[in-house]
Structure formats: C-alpha cells, structure tokens
C-alpha atoms as a PDB file:
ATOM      1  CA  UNK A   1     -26.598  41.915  44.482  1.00  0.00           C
ATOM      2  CA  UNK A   2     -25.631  39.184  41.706  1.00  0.00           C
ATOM      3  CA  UNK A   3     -23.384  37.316  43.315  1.00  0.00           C
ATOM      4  CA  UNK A   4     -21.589  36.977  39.496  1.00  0.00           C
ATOM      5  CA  UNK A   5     -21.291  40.886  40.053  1.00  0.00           C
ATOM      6  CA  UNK A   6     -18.158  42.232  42.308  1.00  0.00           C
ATOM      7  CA  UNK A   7     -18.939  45.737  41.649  1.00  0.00           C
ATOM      8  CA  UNK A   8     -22.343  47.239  40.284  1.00  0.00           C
ATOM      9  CA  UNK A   9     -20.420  49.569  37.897  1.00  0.00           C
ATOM     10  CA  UNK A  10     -19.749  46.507  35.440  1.00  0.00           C
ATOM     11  CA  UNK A  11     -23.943  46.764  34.668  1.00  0.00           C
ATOM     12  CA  UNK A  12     -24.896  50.154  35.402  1.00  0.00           C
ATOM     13  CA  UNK A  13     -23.231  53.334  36.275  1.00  0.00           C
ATOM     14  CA  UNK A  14     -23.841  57.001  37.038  1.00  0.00           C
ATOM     15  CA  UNK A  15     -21.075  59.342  36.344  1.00  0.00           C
ATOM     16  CA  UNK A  16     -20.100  63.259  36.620  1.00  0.00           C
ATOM     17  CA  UNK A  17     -17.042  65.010  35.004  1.00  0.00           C
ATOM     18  CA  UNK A  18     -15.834  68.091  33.962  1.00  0.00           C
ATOM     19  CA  UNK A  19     -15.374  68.715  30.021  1.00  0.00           C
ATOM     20  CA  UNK A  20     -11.605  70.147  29.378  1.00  0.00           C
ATOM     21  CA  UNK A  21     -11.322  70.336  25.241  1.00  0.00           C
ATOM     22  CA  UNK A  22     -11.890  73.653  22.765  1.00  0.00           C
ATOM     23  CA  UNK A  23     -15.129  75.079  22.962  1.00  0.00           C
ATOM     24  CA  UNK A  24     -16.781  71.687  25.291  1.00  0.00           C
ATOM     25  CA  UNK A  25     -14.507  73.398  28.138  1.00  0.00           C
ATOM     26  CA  UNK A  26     -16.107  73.940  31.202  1.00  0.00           C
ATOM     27  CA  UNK A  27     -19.220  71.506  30.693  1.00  0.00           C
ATOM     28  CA  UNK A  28     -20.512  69.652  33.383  1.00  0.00           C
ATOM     29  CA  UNK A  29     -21.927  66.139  32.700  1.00  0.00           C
ATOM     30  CA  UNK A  30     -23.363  63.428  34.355  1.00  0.00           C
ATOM     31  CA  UNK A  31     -22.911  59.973  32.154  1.00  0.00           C
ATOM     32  CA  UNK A  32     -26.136  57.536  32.837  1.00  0.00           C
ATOM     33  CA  UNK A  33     -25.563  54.025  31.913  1.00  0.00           C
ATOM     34  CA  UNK A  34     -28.531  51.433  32.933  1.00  0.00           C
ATOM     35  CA  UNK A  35     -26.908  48.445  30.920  1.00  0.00           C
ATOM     36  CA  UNK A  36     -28.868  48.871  27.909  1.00  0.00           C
ATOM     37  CA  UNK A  37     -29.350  52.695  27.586  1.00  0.00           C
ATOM     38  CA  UNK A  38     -26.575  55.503  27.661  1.00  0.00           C
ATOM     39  CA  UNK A  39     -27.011  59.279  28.103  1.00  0.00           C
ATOM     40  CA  UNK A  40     -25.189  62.357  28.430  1.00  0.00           C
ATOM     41  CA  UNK A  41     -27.425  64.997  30.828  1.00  0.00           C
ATOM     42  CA  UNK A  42     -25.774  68.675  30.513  1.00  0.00           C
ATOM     43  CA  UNK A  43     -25.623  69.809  33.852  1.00  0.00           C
ATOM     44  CA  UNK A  44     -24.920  73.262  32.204  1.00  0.00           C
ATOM     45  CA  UNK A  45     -27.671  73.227  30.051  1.00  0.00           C
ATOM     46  CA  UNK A  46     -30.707  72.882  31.916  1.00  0.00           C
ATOM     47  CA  UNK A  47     -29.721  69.355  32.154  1.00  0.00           C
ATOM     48  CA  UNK A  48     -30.479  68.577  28.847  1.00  0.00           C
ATOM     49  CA  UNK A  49     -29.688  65.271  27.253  1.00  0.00           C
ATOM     50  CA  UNK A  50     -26.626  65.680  24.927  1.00  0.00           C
ATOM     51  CA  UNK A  51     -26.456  62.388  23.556  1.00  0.00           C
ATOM     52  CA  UNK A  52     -28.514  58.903  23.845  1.00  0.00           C
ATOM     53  CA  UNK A  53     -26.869  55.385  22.987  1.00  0.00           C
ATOM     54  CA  UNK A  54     -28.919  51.411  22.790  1.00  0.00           C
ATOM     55  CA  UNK A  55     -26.487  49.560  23.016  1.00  0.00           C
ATOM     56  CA  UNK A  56     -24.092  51.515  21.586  1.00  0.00           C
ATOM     57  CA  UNK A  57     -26.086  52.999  18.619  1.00  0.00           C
ATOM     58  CA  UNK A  58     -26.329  56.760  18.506  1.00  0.00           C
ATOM     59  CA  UNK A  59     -29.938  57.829  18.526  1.00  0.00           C
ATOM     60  CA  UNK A  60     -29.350  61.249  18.480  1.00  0.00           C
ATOM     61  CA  UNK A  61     -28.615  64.268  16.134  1.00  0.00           C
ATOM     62  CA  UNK A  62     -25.663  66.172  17.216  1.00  0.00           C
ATOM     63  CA  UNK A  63     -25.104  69.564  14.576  1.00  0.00           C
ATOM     64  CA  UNK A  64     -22.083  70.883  13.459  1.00  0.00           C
ATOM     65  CA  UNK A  65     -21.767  73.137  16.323  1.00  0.00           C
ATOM     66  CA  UNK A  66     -21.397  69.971  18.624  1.00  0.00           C
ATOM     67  CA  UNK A  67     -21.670  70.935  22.471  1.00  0.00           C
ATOM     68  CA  UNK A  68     -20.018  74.445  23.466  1.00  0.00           C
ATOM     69  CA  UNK A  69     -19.896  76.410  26.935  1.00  0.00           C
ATOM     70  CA  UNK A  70     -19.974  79.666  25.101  1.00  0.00           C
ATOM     71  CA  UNK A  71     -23.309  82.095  24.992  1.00  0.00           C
ATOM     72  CA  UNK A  72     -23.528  82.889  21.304  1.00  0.00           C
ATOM     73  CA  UNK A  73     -26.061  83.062  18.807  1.00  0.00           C
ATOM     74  CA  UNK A  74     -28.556  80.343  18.384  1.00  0.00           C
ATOM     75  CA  UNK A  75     -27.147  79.604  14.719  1.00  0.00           C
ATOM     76  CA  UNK A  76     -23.660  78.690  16.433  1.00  0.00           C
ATOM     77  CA  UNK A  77     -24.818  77.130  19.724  1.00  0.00           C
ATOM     78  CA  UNK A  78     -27.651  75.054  18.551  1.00  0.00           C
ATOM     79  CA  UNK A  79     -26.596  71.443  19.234  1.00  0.00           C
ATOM     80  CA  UNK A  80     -29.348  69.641  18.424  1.00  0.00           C
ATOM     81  CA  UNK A  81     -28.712  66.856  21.520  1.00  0.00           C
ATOM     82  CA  UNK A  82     -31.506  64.416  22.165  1.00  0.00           C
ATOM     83  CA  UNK A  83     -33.115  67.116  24.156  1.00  0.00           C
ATOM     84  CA  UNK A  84     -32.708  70.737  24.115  1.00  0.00           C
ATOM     85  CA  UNK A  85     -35.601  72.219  26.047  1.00  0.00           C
ATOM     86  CA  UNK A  86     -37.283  75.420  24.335  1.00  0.00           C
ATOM     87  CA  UNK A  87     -38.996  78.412  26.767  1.00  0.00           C
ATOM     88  CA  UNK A  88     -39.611  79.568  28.985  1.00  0.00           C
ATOM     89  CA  UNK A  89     -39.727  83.243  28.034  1.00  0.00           C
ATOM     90  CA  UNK A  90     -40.343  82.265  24.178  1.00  0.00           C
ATOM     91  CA  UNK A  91     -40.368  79.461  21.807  1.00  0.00           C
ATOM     92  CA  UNK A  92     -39.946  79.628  17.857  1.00  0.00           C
ATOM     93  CA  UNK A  93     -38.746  82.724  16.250  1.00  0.00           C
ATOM     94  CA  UNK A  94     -40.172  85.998  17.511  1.00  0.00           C
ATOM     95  CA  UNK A  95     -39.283  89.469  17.782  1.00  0.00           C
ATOM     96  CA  UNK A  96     -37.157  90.841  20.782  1.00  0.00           C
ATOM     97  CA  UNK A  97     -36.591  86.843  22.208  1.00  0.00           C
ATOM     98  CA  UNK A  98     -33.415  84.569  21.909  1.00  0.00           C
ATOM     99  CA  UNK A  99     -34.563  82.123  19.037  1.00  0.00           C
ATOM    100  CA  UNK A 100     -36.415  79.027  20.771  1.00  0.00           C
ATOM    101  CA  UNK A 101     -36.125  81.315  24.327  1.00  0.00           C
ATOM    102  CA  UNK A 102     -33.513  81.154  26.886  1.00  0.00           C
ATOM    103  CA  UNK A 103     -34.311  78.212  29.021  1.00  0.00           C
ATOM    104  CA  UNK A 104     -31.428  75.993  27.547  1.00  0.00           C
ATOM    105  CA  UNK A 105     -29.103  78.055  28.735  1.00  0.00           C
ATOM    106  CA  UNK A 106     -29.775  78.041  32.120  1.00  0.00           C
ATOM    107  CA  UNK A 107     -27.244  75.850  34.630  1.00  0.00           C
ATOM    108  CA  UNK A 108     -29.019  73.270  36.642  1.00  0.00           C
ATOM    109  CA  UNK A 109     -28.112  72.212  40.531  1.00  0.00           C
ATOM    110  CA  UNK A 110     -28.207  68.965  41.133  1.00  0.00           C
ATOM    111  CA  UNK A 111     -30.251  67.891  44.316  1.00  0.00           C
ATOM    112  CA  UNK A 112     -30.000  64.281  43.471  1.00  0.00           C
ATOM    113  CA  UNK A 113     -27.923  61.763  41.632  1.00  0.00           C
ATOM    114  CA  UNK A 114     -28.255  57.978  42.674  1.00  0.00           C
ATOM    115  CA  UNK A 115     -27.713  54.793  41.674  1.00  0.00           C
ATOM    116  CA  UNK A 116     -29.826  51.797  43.338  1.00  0.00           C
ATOM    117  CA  UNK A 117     -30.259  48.111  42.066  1.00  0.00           C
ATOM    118  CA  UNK A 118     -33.731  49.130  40.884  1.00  0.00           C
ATOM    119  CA  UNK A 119     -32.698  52.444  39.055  1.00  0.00           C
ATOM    120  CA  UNK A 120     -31.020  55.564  38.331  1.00  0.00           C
ATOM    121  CA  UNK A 121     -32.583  58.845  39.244  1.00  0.00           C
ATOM    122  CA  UNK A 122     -31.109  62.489  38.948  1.00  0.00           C
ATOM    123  CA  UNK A 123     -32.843  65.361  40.423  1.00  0.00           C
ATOM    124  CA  UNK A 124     -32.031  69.188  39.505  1.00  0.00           C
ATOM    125  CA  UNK A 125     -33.535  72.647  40.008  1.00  0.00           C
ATOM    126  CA  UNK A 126     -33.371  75.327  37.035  1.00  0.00           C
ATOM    127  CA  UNK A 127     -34.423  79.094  38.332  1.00  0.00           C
ATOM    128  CA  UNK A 128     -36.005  81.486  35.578  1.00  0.00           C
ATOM    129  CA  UNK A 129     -35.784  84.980  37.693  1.00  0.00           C
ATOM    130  CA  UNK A 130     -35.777  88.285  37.564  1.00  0.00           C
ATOM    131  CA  UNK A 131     -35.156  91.355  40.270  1.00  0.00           C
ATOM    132  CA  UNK A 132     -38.694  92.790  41.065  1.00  0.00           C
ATOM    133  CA  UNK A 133     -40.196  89.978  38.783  1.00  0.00           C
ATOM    134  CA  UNK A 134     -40.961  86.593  38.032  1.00  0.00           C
ATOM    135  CA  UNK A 135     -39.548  83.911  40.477  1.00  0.00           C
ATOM    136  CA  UNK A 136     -40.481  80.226  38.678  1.00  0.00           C
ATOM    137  CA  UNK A 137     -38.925  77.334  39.662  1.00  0.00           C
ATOM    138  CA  UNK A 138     -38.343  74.206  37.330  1.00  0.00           C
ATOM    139  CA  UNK A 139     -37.949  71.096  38.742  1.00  0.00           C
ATOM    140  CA  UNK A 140     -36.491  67.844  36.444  1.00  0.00           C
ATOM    141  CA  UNK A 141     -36.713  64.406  37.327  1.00  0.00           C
ATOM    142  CA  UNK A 142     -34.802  61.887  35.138  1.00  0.00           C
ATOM    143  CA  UNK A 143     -35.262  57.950  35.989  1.00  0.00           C
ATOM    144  CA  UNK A 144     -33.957  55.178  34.068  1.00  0.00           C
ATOM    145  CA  UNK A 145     -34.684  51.270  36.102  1.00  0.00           C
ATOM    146  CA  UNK A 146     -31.341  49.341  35.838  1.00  0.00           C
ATOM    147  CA  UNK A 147     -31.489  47.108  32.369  1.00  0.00           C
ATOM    148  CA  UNK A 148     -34.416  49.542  30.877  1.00  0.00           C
ATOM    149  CA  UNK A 149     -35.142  49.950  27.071  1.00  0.00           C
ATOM    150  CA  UNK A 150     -36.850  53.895  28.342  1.00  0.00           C
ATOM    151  CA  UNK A 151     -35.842  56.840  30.185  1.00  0.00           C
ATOM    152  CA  UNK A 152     -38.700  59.300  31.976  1.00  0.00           C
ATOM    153  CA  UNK A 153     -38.105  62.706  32.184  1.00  0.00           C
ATOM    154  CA  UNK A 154     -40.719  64.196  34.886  1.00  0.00           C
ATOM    155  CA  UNK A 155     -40.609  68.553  34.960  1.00  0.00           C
ATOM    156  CA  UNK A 156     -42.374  70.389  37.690  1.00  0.00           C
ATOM    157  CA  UNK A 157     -42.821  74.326  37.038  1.00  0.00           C
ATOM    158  CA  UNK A 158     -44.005  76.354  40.156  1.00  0.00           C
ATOM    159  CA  UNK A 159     -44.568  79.679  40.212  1.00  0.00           C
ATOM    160  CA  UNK A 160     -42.880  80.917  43.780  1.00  0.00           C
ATOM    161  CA  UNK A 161     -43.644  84.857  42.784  1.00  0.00           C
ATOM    162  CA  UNK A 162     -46.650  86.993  43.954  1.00  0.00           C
ATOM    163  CA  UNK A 163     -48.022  87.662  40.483  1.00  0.00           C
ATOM    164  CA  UNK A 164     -49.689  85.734  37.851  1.00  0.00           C
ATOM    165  CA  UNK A 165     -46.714  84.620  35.294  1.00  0.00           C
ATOM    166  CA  UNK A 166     -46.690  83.760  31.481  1.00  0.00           C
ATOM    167  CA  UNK A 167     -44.879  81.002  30.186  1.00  0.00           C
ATOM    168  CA  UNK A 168     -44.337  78.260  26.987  1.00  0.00           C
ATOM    169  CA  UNK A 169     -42.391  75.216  26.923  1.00  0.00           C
ATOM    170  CA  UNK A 170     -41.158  73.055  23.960  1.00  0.00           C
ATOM    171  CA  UNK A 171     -39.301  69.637  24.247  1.00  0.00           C
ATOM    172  CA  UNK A 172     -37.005  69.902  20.922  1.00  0.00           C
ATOM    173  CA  UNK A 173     -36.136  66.056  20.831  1.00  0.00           C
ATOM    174  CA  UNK A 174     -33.638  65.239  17.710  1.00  0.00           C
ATOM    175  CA  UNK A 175     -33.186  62.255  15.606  1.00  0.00           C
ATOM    176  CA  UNK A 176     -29.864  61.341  14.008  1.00  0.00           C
ATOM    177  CA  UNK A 177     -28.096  58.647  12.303  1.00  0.00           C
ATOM    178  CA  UNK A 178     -27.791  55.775  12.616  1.00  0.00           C
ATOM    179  CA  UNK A 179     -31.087  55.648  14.118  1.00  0.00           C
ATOM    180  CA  UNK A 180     -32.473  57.929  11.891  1.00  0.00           C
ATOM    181  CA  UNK A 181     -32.195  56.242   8.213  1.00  0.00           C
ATOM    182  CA  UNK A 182     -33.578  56.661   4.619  1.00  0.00           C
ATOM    183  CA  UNK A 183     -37.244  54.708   5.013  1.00  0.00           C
ATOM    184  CA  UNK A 184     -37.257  55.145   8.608  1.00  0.00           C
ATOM    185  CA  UNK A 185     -41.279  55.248   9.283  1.00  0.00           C
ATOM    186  CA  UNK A 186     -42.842  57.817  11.071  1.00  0.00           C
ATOM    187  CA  UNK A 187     -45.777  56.652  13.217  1.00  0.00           C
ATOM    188  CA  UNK A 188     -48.238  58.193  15.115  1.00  0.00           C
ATOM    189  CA  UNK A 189     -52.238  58.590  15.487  1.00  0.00           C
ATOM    190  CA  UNK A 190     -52.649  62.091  13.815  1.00  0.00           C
ATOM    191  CA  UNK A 191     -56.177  64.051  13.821  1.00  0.00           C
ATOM    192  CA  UNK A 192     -54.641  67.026  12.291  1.00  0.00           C
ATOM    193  CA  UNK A 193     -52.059  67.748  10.265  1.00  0.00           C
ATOM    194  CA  UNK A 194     -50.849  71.702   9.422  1.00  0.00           C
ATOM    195  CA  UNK A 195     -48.137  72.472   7.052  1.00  0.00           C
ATOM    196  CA  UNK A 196     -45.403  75.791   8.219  1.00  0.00           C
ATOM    197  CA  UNK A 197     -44.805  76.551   4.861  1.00  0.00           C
ATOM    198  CA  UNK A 198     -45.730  76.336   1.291  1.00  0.00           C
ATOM    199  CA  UNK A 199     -42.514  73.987   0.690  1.00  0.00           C
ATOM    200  CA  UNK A 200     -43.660  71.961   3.993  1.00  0.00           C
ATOM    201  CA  UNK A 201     -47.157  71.683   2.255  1.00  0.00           C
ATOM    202  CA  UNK A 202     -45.445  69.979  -1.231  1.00  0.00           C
ATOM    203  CA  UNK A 203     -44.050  67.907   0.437  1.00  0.00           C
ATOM    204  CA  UNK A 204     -46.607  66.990   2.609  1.00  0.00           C
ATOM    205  CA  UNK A 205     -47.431  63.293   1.709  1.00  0.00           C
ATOM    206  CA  UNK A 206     -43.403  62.399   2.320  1.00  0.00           C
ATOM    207  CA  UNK A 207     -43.586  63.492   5.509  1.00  0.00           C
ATOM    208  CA  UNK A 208     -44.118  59.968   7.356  1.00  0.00           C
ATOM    209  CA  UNK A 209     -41.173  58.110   5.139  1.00  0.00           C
ATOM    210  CA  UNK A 210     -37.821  59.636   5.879  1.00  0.00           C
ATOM    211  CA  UNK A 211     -35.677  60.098   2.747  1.00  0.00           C
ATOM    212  CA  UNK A 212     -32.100  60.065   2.441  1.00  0.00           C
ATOM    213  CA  UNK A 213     -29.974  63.067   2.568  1.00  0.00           C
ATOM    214  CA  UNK A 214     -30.089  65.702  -0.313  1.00  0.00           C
ATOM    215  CA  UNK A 215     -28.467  68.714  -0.817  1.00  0.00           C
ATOM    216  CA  UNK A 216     -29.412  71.995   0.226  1.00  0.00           C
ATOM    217  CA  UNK A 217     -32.547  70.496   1.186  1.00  0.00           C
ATOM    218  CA  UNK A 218     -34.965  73.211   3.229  1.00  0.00           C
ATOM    219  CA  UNK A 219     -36.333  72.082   6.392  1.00  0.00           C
ATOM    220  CA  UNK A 220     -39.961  71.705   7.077  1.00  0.00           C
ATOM    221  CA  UNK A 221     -42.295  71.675   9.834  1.00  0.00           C
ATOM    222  CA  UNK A 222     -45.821  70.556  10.269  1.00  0.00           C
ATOM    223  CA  UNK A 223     -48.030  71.147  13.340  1.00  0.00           C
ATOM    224  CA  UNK A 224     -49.781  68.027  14.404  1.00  0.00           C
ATOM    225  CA  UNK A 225     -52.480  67.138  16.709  1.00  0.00           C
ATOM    226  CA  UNK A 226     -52.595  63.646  18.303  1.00  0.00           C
ATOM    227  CA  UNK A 227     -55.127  61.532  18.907  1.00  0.00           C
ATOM    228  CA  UNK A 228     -52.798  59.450  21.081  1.00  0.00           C
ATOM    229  CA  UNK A 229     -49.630  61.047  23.022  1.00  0.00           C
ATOM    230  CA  UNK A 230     -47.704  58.041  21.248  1.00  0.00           C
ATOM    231  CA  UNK A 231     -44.772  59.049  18.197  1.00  0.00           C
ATOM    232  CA  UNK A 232     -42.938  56.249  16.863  1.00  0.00           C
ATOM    233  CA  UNK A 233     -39.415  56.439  14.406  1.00  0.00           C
ATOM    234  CA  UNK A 234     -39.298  53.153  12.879  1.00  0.00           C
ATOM    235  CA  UNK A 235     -36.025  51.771  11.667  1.00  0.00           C
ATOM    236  CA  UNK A 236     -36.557  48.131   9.864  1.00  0.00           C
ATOM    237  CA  UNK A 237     -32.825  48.180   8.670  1.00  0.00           C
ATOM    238  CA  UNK A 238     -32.121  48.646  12.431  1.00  0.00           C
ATOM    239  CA  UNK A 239     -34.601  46.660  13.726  1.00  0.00           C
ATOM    240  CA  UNK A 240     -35.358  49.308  16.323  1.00  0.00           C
ATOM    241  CA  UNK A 241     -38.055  51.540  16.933  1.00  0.00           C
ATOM    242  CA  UNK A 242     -37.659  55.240  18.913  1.00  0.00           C
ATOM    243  CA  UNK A 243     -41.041  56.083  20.742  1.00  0.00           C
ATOM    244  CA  UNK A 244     -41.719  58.960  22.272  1.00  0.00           C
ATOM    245  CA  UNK A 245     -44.980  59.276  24.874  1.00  0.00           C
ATOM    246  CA  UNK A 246     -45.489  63.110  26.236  1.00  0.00           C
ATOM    247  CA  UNK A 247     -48.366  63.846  28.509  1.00  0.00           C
ATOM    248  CA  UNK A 248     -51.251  66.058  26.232  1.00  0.00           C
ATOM    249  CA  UNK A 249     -53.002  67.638  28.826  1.00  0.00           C
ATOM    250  CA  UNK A 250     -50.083  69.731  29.494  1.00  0.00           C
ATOM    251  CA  UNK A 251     -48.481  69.729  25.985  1.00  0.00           C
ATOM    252  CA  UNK A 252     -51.373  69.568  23.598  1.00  0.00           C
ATOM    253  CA  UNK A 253     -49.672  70.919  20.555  1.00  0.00           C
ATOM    254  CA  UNK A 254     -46.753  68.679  18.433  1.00  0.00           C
ATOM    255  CA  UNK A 255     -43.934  70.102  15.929  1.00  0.00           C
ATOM    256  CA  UNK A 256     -42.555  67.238  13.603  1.00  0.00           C
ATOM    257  CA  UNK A 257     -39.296  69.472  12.140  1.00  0.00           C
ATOM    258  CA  UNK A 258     -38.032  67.625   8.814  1.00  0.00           C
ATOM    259  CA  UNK A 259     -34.602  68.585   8.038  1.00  0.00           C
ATOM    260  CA  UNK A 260     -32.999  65.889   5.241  1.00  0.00           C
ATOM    261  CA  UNK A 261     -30.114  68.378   4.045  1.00  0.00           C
ATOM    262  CA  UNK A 262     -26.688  66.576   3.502  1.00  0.00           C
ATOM    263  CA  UNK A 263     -24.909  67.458   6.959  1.00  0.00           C
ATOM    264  CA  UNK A 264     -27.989  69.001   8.948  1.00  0.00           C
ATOM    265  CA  UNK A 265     -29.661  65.213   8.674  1.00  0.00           C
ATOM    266  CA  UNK A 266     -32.500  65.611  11.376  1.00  0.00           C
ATOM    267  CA  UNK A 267     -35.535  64.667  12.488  1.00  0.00           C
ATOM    268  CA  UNK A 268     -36.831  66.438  15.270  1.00  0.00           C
ATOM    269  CA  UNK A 269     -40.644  65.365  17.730  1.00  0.00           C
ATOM    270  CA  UNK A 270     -41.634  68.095  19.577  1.00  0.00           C
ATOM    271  CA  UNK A 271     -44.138  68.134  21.925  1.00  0.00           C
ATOM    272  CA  UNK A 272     -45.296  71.962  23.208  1.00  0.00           C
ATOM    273  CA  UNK A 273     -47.801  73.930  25.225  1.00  0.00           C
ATOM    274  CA  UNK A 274     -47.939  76.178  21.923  1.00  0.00           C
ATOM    275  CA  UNK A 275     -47.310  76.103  18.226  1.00  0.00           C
ATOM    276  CA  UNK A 276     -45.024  78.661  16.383  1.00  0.00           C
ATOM    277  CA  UNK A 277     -45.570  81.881  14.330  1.00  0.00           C
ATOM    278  CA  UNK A 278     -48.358  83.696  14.313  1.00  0.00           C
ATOM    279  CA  UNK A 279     -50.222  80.555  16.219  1.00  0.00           C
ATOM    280  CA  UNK A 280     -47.840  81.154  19.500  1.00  0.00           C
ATOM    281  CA  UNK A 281     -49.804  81.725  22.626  1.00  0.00           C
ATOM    282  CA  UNK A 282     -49.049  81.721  26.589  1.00  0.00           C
ATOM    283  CA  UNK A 283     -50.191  80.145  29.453  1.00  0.00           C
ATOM    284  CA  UNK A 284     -50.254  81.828  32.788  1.00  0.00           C
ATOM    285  CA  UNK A 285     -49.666  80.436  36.142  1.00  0.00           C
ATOM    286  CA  UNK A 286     -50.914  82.023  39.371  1.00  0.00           C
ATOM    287  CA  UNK A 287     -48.542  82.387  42.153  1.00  0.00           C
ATOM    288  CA  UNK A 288     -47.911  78.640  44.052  1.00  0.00           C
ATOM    289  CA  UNK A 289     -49.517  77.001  40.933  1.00  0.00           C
ATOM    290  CA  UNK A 290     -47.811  74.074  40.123  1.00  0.00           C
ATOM    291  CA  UNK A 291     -47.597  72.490  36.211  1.00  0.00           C
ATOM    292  CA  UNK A 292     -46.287  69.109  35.521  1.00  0.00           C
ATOM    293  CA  UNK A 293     -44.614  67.636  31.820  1.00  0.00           C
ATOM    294  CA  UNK A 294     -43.808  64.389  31.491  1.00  0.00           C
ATOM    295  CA  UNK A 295     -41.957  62.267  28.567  1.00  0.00           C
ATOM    296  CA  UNK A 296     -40.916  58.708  28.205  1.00  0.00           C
ATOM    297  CA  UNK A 297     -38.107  58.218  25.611  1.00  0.00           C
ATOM    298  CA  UNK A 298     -37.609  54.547  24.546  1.00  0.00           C
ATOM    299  CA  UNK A 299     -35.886  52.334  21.979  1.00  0.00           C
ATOM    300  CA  UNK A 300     -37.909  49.016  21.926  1.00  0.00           C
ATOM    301  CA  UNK A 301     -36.374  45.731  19.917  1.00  0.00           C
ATOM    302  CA  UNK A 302     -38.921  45.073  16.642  1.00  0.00           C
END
C-alpha cells in the first residue's frame, strides 16, 4: 500500500448498515466507494443499486416514493434507483403479474463482499421458487477496480429444477438530475426505432435531446434496436457523459422510457430479453442451463 495511505478506507471503502428511519426501516445496504464512484446496493432488493455518485454528483433518479421496506403497490414502491431489475415472472404491464414482475422484491444473501487494492467485488444469490415448481437461481456479481470511472454488474441465471422454465429480464436503469439536464444528448447506434404510443410517436424526433421539465408531461417509450450494445447520456453543461454497454446476445431488445414531467424528471435505458405489450415474449431454460447478463455502467470525463 501507498505509503502516504495509513488506512485504505481514506481512498476506497466497502460498507454495510442497517436503515433505521420511517418507511427506509429495515433496509440493508452495502455503501461502495472506489475513490471516484459511489453506490448504494439494496441488499433487500435484489441488490439493486439505489443510488450512484462521480464524485459526488447524483447520477441517478430517485421518485417520490424514495426507498421503502414495505410490499405495496408498484405506484407507491417504485423508486426508480439506478437499477431496479424487472422479471423474472413478468416485465411491463400485464394481466394477473405485479407491474414490471416480482424480482425486485426479492432479498439477496450475500456470499461475498471484499475490498482489495485492485477492486471491490460483492457477490449475492437471489432464489425465484416455488413448492412443486420452478427452482432458478440468480447469481449477481458487482466489481468496481479501486479509482474506476465504471462499475460491472455480471448476472448468472441457472435453472436448478427438473423442468424446462420460462423467464424475462429487464435492467430498468434511471437517469436523474443533475446528471440528467435540459440538452443532455442521447447517443447511441440505432437500426430501429418503434414508438409505444401515438404521443411517443409525436414526439418522436425529440427523443435524442432531453428537454427541461414541463408539467403534466406524459411519459413515453420507444423500443430500439442497436446496432452497437453502446448508450450514451451526454451532459456538456456537466462535462460528463453516462454510458451504458449491456451484452445483446442475451438482451437483444432496448426500452428508452422518456419521462420530462415536473417532479417525475427521468430518463430511463433499458436493456431486455423482451419488449412490452402485446410484443412480450419468453425465453425458456432447460433444467442446469445456465444464462449470463452483463452491464458496464460508467461516467467518463468529456
């Protein structure tokens, strides 16, 4: 070690409390810092990542629910977070499913959490089972290297059951302020480009220039196909760029989720192994079959 250094803590440090205040209560957290990047990973949430700081500038979008311990409807739990993960048993809004599936909601064990002069790593284990049913296994890897401008999250789903299983994942990763920005540039190598709705279509050609908030503003949500894995968020004012990098083969589909309404200020990348609506479909896994998601989230200098 530095020999400037007398305890590693002053450059990097990995972390793990229990929340105590109003609805928080009961949260367990693990606090990532790498000496450039800071994150919040919800142990209690499918260890999610509630917040992300560069040095000390919120990237993410936290809503007006902010972070609660309680099971209630998706309305009044969703946090937004810089990662809520969407599945297994549904994403998007369909009949008979928890909006955007029940995955998030699921508590993680922790089988590793280390800090080493190269990196940070945290390793947990979310089950999705059921009595006489499905038994699949989730594994998350999160690594950060010790002054870093990028975090890799690495997911493993196995099927350990005796039957051929369905399943859809979607990575809802949210932009806030003051990261996200009026004329904050979206960028990305796009081969197709599908508007949700007729308001989403309108406003189609606005949809790489972020605007500032408005009132009452409706969301909107266009379903993209990449020719590159590679998003960008580009804040000039900032002088900081958000990219995201997801790995296609395994998430093929991408949700870009508009939402400039005064107070609900959001932009959200999505990567999925499906679209929404009446475009959903599952993919099966036979039993010991192994899938594998990757993302790298980054905030690079411009």
């Amino acid at each position: 070690m530095d020999g400037r250094i007398s305890n590693f803590d002053q450059v990097a440090y990995l972390r793990r409390y229990t929340l105590t205040e109003g609805r928080e209560s009961g949260l367990r957290v693990i606090e990532v810092y790498n000496g450039r990047l800071r994150f919040l990973l919800n142990e209690s949430k499918a260890l999610d990542m509630m917040q992300l700081f560069d040095r000390g500038v919120n990237c993410s979008f936290l809503s007006k629910n902010a972070f609660t311990a309680r099971d209630l409807s998706f309305s009044k739990r969703f946090e937004g977070g810089m990662l809520y993960t969407c599945g297994l048993d549904s994403v998007g809004a369909r009949e008979g499913y928890d909006l955007h599936g029940s995955f998030h909601n699921s508590p993680a064990r922790v089988l590793r959490a280390e800090r080493s002069e190269e990196g940070i790593t945290v390793v947990a284990e979310i089950a999705d089972t059921e009595l006489f049913g499905k038994n699949l296994i989730f594994t998350r890897k999160i690594f950060t290297a010790i002054g870093s401008d990028a975090v890799s999250v690495e997911d493993t789903l196995e099927n350990a059951g005796t039957r051929e299983e369905k399943y859809c994942i979607l990575y809802h990763i949210n932009l806030g302020y003051p990261l996200l920005d009026a004329g904050v540039e979206i960028e990305a190598d796009e081969e197709e480009v599908l508007p949700r709705t007729a308001w989403a279509e309108k406003r189609i050609k606005d949809r790489l220039l972020f605007s500032a908030p408005e009132e009452g503003e409706e969301e909107r949500c266009y379903f993209i196909r990449h020719r590159r894995p590679l998003v960008k968020a580009v804040n000039r004012k900032l002088g900081r760029s958000f990219e995201l990098v997801y790995s296609q083969d395994t998430l093929p589909c991408f949700i870009q989720w508009c939402s400039a309404a005064s107070k609900d200020y959001a932009l959200g990348l999505e990567p999925s192994s499906t679209y929404l609506d009446g475009k959903f479909a599952y993919r099966t896994l036979s039993p010991s079959e192994k899938v594998k998601f990757a993302l790298t989230l980054s905030v690079k200098n411009l």
